[in-house]
N, C-alpha and C. Protein backbone atom coordinates (compact mmCIF):
# COMPACT_ATOMS: atom_id res chain seq x y z
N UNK A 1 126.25 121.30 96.50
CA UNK A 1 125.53 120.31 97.28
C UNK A 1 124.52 120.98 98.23
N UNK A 2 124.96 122.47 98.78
CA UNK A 2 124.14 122.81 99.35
C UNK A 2 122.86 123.21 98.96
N UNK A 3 122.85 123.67 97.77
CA UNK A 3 121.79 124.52 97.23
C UNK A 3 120.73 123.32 96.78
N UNK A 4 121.28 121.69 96.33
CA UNK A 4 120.44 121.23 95.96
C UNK A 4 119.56 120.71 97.54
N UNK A 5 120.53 120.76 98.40
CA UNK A 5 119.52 120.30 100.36
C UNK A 5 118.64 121.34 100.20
N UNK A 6 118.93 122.66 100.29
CA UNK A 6 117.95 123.35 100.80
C UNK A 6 116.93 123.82 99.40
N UNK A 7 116.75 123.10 97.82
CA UNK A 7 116.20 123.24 97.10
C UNK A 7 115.37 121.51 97.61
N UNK A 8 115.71 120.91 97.90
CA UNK A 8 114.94 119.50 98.31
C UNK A 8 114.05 119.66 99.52
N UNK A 9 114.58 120.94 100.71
CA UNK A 9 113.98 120.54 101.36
C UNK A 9 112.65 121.64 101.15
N UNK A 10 113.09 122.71 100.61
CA UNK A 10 111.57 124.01 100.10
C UNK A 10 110.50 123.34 99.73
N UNK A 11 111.22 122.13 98.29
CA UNK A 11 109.98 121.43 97.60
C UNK A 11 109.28 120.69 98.75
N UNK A 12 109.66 119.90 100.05
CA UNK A 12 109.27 119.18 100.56
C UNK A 12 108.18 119.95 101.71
N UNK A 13 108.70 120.94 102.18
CA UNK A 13 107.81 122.07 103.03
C UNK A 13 106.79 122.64 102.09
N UNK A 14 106.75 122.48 101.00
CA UNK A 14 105.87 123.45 100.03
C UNK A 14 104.43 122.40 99.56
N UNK A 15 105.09 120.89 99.51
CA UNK A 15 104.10 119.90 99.28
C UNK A 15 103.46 119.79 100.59
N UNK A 16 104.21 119.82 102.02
CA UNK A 16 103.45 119.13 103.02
C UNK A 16 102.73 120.03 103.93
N UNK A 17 103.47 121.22 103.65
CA UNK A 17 101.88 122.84 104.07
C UNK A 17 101.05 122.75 103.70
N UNK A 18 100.06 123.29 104.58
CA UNK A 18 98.65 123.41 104.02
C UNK A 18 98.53 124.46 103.01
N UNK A 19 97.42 123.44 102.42
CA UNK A 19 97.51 124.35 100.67
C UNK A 19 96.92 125.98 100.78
N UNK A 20 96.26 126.62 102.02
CA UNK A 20 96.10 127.89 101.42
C UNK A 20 96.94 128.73 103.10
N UNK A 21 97.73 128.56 103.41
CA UNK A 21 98.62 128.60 104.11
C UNK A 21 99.99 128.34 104.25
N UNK A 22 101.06 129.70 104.41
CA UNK A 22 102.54 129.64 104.47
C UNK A 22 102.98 128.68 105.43
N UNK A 23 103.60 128.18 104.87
CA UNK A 23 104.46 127.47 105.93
C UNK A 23 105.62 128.23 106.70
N UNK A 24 105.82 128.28 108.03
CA UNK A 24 106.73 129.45 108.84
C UNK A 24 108.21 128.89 108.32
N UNK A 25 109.50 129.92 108.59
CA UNK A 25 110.35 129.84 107.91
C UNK A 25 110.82 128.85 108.63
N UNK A 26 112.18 128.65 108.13
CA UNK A 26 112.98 127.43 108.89
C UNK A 26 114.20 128.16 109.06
N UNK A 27 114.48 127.85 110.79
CA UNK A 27 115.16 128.55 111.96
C UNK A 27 116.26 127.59 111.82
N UNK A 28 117.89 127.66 111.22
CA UNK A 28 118.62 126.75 110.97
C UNK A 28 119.31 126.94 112.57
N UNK A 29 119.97 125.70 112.90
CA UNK A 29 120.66 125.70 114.26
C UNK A 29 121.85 126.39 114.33
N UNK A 30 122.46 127.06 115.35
CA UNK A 30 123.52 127.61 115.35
C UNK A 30 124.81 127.03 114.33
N UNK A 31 124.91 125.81 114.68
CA UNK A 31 125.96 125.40 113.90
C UNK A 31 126.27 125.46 112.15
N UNK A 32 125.05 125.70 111.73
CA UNK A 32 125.00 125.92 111.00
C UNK A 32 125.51 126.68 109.97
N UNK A 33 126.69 126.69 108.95
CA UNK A 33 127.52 127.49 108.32
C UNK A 33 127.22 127.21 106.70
N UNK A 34 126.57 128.52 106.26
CA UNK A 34 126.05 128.80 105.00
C UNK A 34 127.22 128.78 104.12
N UNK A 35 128.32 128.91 104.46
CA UNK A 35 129.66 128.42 103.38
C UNK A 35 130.61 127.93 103.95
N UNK A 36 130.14 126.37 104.86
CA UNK A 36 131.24 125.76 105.32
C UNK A 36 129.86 124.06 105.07
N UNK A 37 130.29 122.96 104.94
CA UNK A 37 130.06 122.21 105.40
C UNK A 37 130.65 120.93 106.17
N UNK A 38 131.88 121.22 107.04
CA UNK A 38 132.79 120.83 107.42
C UNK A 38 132.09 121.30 109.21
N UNK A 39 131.33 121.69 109.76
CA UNK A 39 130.47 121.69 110.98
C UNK A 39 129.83 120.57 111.30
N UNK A 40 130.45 120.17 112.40
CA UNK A 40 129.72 119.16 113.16
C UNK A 40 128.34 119.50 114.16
N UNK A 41 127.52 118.87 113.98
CA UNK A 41 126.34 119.33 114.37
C UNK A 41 126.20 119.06 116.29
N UNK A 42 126.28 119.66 117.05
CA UNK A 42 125.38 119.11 118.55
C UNK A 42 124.85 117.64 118.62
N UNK A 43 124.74 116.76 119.12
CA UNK A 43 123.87 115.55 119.27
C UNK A 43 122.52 116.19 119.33
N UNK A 44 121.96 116.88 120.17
CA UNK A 44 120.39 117.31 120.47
C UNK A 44 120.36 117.79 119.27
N UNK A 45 120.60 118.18 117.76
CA UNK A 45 120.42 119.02 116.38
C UNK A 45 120.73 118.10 115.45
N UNK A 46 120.84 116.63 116.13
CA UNK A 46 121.31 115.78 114.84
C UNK A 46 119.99 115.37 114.35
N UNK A 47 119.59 114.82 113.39
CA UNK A 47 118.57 114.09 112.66
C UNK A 47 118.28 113.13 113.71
N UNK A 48 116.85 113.30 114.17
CA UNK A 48 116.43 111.51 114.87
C UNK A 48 116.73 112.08 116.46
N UNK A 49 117.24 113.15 116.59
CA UNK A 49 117.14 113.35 117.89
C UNK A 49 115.80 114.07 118.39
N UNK A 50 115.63 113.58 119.79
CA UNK A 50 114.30 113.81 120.08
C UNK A 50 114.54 115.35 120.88
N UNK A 51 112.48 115.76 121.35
CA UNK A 51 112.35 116.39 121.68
C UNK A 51 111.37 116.22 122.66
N UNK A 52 111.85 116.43 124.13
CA UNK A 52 110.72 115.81 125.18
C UNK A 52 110.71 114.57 125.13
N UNK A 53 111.36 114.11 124.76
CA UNK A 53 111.20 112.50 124.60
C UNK A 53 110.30 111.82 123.85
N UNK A 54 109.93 112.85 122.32
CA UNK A 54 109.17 112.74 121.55
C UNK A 54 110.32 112.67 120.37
N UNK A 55 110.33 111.71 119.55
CA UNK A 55 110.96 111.86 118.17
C UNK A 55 110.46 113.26 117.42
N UNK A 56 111.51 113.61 116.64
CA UNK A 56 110.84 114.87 115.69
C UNK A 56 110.67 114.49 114.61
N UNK A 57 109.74 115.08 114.21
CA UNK A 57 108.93 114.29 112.84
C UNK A 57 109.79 115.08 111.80
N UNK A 58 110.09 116.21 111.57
CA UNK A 58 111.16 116.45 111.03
C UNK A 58 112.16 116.05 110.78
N UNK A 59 112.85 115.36 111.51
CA UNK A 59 113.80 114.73 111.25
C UNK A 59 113.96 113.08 110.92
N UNK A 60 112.78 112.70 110.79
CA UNK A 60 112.22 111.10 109.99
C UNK A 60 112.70 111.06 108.76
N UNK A 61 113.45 110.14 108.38
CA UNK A 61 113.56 109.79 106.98
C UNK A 61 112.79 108.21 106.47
N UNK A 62 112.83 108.33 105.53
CA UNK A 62 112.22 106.49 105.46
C UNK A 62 113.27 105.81 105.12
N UNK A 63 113.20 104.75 105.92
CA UNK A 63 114.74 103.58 105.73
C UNK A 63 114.97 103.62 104.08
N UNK A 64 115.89 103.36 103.67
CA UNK A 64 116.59 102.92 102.30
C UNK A 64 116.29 101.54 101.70
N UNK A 65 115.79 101.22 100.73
CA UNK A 65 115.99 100.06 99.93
C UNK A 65 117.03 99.50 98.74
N UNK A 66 117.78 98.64 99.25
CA UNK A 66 118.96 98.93 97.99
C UNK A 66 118.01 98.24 96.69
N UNK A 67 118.51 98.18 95.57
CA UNK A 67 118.44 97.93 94.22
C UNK A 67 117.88 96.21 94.20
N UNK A 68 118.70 95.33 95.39
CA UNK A 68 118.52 94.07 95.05
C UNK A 68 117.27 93.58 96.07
N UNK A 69 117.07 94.77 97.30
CA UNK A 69 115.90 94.80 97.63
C UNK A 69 114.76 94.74 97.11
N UNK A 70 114.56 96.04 96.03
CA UNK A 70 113.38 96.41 95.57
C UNK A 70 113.35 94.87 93.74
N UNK A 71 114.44 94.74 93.74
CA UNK A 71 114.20 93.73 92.42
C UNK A 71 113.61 92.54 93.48
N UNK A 72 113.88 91.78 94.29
CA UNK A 72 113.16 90.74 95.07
C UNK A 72 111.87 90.92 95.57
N UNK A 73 111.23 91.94 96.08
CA UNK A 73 109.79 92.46 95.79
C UNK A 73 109.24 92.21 94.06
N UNK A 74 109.66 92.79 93.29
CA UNK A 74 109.29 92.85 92.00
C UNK A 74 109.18 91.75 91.69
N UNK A 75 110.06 90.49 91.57
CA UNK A 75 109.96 89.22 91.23
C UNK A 75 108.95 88.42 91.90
N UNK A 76 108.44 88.38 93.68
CA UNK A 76 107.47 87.83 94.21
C UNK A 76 106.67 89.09 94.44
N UNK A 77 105.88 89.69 94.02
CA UNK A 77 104.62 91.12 94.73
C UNK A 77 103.60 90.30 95.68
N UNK A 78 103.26 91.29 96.36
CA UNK A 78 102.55 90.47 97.62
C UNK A 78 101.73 91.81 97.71
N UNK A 79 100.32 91.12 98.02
CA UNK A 79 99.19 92.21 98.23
C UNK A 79 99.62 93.01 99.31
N UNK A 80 100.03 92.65 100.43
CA UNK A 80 100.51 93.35 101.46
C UNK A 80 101.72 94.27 101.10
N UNK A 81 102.34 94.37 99.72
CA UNK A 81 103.48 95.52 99.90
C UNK A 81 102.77 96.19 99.13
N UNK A 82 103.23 97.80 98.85
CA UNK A 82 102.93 98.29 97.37
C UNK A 82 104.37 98.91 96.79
N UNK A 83 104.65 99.34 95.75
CA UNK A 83 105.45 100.07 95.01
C UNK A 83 105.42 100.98 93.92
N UNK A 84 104.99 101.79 94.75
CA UNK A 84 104.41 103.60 94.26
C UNK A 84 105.80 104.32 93.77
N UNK A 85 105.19 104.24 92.47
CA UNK A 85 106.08 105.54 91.71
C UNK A 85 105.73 106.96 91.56
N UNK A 86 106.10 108.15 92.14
CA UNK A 86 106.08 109.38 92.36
C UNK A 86 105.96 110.06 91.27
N UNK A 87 106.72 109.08 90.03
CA UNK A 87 106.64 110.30 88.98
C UNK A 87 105.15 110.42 88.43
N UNK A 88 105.79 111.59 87.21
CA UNK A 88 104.35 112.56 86.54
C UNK A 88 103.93 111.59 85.45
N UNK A 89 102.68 111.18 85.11
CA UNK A 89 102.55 110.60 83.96
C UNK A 89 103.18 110.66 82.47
N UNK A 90 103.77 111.97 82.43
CA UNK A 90 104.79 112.08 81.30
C UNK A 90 106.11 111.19 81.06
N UNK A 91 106.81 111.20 82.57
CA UNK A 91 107.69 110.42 83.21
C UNK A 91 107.57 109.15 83.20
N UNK A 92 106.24 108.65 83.75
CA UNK A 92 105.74 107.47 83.87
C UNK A 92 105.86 106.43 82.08
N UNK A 93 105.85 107.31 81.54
CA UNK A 93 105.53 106.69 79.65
C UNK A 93 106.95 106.40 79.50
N UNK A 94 108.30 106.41 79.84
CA UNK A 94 109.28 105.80 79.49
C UNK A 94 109.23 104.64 80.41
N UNK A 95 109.02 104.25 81.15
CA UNK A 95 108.59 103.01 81.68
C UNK A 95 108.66 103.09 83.00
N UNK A 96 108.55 101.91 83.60
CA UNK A 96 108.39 101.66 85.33
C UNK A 96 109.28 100.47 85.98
N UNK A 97 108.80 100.67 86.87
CA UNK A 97 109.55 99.16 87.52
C UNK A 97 108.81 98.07 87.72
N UNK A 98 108.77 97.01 87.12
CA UNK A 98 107.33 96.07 87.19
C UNK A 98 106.62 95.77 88.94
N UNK A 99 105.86 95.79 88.33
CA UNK A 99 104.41 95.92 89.30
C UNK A 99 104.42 96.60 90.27
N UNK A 100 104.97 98.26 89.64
CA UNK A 100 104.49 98.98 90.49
C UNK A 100 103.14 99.87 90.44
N UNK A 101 102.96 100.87 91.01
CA UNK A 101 101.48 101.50 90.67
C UNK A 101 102.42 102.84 90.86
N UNK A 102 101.33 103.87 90.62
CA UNK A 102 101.85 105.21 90.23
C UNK A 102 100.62 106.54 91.04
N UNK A 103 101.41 107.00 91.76
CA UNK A 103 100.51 108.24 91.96
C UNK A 103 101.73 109.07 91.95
N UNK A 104 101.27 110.16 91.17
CA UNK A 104 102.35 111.42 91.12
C UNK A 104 102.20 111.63 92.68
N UNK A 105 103.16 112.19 92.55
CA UNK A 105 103.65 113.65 94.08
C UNK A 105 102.83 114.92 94.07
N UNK A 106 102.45 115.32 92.98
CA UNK A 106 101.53 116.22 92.55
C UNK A 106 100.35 116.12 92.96
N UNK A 107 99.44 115.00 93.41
CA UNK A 107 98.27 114.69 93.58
C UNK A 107 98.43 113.62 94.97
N UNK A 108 99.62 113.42 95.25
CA UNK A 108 99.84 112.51 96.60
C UNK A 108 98.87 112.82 97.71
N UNK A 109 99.29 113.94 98.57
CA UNK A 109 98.87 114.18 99.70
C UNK A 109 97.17 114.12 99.79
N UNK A 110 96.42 115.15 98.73
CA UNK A 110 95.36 114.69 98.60
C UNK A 110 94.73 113.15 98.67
N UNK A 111 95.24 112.50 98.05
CA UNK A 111 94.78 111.32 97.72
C UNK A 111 94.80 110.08 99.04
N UNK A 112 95.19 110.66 99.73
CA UNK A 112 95.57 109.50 100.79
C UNK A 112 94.33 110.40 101.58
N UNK A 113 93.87 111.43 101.51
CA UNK A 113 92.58 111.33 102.17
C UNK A 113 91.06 110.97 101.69
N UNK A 114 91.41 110.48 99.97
CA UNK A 114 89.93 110.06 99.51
C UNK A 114 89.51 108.73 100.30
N UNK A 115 88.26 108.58 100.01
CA UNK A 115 87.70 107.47 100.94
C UNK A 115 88.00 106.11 99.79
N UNK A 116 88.18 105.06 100.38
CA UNK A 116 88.78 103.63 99.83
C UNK A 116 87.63 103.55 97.91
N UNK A 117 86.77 103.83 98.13
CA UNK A 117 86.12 103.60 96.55
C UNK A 117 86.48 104.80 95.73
N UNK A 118 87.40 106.02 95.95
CA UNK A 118 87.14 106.83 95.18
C UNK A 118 88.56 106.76 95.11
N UNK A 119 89.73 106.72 95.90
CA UNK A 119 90.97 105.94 95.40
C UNK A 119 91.07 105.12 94.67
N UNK A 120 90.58 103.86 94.46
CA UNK A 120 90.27 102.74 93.81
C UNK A 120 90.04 103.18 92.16
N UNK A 121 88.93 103.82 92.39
CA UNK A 121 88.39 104.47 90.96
C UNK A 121 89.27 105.51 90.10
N UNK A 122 89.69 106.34 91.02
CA UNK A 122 91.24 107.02 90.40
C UNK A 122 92.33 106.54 89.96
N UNK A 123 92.88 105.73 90.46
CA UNK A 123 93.82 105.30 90.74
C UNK A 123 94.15 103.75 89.99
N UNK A 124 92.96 103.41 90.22
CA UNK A 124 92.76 101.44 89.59
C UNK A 124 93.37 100.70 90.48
N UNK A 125 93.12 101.16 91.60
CA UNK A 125 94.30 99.86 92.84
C UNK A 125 93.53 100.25 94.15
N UNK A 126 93.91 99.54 95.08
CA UNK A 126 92.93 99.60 96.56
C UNK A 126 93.91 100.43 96.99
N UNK A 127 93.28 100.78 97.80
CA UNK A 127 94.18 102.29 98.62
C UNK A 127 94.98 101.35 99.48
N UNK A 128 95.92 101.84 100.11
CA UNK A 128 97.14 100.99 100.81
C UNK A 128 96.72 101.51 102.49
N UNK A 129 96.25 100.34 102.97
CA UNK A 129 96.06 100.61 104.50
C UNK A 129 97.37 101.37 105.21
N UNK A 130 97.18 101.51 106.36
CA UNK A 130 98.24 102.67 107.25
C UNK A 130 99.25 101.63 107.40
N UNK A 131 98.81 100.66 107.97
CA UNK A 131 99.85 99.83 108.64
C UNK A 131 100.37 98.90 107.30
N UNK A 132 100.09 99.11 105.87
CA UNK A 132 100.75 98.44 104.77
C UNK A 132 102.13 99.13 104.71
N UNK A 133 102.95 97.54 103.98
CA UNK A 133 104.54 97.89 103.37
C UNK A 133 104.32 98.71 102.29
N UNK A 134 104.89 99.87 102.24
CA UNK A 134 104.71 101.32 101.10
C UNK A 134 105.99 101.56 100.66
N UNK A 135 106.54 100.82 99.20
CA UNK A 135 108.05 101.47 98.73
C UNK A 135 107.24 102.29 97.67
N UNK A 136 108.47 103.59 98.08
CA UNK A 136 108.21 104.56 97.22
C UNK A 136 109.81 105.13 96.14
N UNK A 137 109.78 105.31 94.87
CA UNK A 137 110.63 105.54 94.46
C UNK A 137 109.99 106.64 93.09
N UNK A 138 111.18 107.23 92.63
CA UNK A 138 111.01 108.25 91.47
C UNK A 138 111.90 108.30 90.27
N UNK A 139 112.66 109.29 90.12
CA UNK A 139 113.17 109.20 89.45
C UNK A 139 114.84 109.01 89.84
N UNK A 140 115.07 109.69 90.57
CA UNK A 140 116.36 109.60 91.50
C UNK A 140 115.84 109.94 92.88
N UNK A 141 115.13 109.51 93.81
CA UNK A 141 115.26 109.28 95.00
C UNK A 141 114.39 110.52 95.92
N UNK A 142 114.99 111.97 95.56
CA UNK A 142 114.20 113.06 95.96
C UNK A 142 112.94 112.79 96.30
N UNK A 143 112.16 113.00 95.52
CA UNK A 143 110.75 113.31 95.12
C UNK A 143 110.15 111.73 96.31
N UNK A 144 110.55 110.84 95.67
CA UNK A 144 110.44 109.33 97.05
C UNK A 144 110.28 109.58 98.21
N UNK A 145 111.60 110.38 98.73
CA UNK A 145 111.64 111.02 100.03
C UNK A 145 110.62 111.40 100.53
N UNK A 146 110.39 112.62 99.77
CA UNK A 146 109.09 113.33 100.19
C UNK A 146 107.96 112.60 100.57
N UNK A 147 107.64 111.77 99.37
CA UNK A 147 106.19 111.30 99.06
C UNK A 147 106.01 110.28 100.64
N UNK A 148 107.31 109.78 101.09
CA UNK A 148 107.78 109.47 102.35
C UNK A 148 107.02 110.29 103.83
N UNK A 149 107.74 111.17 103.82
CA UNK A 149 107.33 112.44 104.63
C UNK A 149 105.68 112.85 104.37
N UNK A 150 105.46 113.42 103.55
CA UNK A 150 103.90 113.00 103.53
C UNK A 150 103.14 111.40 104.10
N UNK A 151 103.45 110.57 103.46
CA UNK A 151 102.64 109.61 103.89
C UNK A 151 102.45 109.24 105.75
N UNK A 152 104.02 109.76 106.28
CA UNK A 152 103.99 109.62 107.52
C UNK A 152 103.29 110.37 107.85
N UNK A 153 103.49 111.72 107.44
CA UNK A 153 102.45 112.71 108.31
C UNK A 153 101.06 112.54 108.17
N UNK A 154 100.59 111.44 107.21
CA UNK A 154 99.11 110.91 107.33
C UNK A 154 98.91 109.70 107.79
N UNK A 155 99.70 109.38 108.62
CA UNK A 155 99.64 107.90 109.57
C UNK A 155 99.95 107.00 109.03
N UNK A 156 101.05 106.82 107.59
CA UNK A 156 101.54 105.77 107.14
C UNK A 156 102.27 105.04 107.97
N UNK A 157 102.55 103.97 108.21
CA UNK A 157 103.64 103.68 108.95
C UNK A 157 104.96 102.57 108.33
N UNK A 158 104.69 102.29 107.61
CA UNK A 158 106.04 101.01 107.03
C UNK A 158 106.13 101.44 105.98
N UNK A 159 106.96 102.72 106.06
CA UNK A 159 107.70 103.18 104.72
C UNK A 159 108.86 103.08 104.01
N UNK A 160 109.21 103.04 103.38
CA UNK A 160 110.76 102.82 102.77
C UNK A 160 110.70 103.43 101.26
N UNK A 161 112.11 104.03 100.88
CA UNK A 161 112.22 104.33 99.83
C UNK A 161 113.46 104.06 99.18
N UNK A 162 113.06 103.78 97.63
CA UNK A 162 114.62 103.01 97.13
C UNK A 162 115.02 104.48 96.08
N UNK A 163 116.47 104.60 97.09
CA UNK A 163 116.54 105.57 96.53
C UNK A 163 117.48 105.70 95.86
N UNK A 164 118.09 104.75 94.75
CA UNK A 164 118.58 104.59 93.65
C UNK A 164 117.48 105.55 92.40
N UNK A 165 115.95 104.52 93.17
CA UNK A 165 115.02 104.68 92.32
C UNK A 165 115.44 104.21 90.34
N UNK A 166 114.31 105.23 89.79
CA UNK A 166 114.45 104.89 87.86
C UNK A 166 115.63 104.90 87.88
N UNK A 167 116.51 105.74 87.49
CA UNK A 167 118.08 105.98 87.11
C UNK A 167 118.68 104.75 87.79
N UNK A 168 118.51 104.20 88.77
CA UNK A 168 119.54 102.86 89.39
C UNK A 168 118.89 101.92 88.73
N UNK A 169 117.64 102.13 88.70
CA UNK A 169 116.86 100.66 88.28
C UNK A 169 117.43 99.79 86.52
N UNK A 170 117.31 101.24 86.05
CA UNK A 170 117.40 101.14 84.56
C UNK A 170 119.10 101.00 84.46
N UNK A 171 119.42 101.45 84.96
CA UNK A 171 121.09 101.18 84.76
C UNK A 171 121.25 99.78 85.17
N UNK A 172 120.75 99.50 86.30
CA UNK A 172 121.00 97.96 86.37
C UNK A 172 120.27 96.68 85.95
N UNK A 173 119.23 97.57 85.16
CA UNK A 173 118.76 95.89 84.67
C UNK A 173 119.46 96.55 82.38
N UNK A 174 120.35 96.94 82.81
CA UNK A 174 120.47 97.24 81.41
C UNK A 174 119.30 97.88 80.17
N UNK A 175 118.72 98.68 80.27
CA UNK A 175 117.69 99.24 79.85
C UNK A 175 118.45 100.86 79.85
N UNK A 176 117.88 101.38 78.90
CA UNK A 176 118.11 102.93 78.74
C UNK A 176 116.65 103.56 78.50
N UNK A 177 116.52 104.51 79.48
CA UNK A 177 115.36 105.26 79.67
C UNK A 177 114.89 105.92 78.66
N UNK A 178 113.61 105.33 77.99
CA UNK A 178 112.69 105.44 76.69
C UNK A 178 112.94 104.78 75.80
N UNK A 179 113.61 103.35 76.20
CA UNK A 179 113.21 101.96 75.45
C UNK A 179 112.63 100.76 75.94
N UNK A 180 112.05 101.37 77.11
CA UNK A 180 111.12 99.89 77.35
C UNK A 180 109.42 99.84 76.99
């Protein structure tokens, strides 16, 4: 379990660094035990705890959407939400979750700084204002996260991710992945 946290969180520092620049290492907190996870963390070192009386952006996650959430979006879509799928267009060809739209993770961060006609033209959809509802999902949840964490760090603000994502989706509407 551990190896896949700190393999989730590399990918996530590696997408949201600047592209011709290291990102500095990450200074784990004392409590921290590389072969124990049975450590209780400090309150000031928990997730969501602040700093200066500033939230840490590090420690933001995007709220959760369960399964019967994101199917009640799907059934009514509303210009005001969107439902961005993370995966790679390869990924994308076994199917989706209806009416969602798709920008890989691969090309994310960029893209939220093209200007509104050249998103549009890439993409085939209007770029999603800051203050728009943004569900993001993937394949199992990871990759969502992220695309999460990025969008905040570019002034998204009403994020959420369902992080069942494909694998919950398809299991529960009875579908097996590369027959729809």
């Amino acid at each position: 379990m551990f190896s896949r946290t700190v393999a989730s969180h590399c990918v996530r520092r590696s997408l949201l660094a600047p592209s011709r620049t290291l990102a500095p290492a990450r200074r784990f907190p004392s409590y921290v035990r590389l072969n124990s996870s049975t450590a209780n963390p400090p309150a000031s070192d928990k997730p969501g705890a602040t700093s200066g009386g500033k939230p840490s952006l590090d420690a933001w996650a995007p709220p959760i959407l369960s399964y019967e959430q994101v199917k009640s979006k799907t059934e009514q879509p509303s210009p005001d939400s969107y439902l961005i799928d993370v995966r790679e267009p390869d990924e994308v060809i076994q199917g989706s979750i209806p009416s969602s739209v798709n920008i890989p993770l691969s090309v994310l961060p960029g893209s939220l700084h093209l200007k509104g006609e050249e998103f549009e033209k890439k993409f085939g959809f209007k770029k999603p204002r800051r203050n728009q509802e943004i569900v993001f999902y993937c394949r199992s949840g990871v990759r969502a996260a992220t695309a999460g964490d990025i969008a905040k760090k570019n002034g998204y603000e009403k994020l959420y991710n369902y992080k069942g994502s494909w694998l919950e989706w398809v299991q529960r509407e009875g579908h097996r992945a590369g027959t729809l």
